[in-house]
C-alpha atoms as a PDB file:
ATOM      1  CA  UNK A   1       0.888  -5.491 -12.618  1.00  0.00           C
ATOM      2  CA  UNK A   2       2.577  -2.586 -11.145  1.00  0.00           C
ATOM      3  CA  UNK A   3       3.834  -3.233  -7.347  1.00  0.00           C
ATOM      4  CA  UNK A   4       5.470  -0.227  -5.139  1.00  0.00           C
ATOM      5  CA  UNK A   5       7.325  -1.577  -2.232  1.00  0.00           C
ATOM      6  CA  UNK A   6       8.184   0.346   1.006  1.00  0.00           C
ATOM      7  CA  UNK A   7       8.778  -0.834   4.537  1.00  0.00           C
ATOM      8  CA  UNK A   8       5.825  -0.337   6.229  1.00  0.00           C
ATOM      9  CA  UNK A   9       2.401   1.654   6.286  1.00  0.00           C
ATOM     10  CA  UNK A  10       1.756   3.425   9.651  1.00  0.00           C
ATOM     11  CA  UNK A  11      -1.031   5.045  11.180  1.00  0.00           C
ATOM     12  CA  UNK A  12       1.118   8.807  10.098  1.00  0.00           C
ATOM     13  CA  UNK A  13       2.323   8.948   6.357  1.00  0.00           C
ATOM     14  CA  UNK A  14       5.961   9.935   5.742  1.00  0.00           C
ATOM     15  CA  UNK A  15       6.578  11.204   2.381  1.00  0.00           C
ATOM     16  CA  UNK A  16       7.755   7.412   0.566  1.00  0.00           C
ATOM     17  CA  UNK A  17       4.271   6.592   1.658  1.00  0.00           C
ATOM     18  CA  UNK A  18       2.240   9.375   0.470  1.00  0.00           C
ATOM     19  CA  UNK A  19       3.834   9.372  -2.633  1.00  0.00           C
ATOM     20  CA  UNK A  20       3.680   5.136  -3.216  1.00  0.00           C
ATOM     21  CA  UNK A  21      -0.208   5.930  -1.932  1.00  0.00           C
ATOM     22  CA  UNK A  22      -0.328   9.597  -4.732  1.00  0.00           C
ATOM     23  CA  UNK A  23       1.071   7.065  -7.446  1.00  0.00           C
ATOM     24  CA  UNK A  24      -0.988   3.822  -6.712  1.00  0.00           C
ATOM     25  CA  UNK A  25      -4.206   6.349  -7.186  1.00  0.00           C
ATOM     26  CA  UNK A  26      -2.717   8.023 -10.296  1.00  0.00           C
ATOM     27  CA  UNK A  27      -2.191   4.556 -12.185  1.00  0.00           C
ATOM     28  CA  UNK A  28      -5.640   3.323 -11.093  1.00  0.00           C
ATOM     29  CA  UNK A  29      -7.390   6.273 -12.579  1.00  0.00           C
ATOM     30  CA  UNK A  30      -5.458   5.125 -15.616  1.00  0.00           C
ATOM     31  CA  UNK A  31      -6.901   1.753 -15.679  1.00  0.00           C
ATOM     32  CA  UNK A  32      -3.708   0.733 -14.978  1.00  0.00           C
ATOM     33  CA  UNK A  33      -3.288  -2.690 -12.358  1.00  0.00           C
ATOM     34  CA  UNK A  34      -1.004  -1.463  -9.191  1.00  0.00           C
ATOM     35  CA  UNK A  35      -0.728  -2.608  -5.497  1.00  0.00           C
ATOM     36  CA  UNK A  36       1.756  -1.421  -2.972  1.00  0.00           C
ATOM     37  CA  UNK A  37       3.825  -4.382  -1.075  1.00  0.00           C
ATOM     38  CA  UNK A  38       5.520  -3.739   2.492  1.00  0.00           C
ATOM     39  CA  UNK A  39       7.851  -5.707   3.776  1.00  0.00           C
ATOM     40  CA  UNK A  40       7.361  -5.781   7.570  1.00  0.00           C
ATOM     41  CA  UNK A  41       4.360  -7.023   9.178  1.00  0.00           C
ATOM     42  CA  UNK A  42       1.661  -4.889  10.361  1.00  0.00           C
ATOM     43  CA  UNK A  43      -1.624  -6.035  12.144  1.00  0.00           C
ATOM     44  CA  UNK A  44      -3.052  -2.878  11.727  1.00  0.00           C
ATOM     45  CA  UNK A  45      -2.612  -2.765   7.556  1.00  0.00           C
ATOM     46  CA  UNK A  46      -6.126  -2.908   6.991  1.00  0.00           C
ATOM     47  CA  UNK A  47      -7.080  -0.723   9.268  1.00  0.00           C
ATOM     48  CA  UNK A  48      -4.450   2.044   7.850  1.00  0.00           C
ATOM     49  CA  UNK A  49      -4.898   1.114   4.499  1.00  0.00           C
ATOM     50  CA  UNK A  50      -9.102   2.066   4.525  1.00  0.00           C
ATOM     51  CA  UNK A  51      -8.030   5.106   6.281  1.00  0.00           C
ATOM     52  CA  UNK A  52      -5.717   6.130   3.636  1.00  0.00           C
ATOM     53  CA  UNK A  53      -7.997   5.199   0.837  1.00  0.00           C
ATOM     54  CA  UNK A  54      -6.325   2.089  -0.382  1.00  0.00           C
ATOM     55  CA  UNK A  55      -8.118  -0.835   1.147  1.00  0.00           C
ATOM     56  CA  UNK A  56      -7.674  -4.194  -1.701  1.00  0.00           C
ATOM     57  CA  UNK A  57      -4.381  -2.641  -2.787  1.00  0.00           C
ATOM     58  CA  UNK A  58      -1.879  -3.035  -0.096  1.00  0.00           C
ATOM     59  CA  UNK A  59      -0.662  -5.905   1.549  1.00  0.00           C
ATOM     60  CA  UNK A  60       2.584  -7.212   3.490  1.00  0.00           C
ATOM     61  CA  UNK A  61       4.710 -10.026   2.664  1.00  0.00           C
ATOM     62  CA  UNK A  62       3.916 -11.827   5.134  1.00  0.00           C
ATOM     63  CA  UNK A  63       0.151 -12.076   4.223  1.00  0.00           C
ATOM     64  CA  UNK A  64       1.327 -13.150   0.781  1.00  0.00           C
ATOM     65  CA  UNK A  65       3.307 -15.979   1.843  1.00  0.00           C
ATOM     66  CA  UNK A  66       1.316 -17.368   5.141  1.00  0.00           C
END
């Protein structure tokens, strides 16, 4: 498993996350497991994360630990 961490995922994309979001894309279209961890908390992850394409594959630390 492959994990690309950033700070957070925003309703706008600045270039760390377009690229985490370009490379989590690239290694799933080579079969490859990836997922892209933030570290601050964001109640609107799921909601950014289908807009961007990437719903199942992102999630914060704090939903990992709660």
């Amino acid at each position: 498993m492959n994990y690309f961490i950033g700070q957070n995922l925003g309703d706008r994309l600045t270039g760390i996350e377009k690229a985490q979001l370009n490379r989590l894309k690239l290694f799933e279209s080579k079969k490859l497991k990836a997922k892209c961890v933030y570290t601050e908390y964001s109640g609107r992850l799921h909601e950014h994360t289908t807009r961007f394409g990437a719903t199942d594959n992102c999630f914060t630390m704090y939903d990992f630990f709660r």
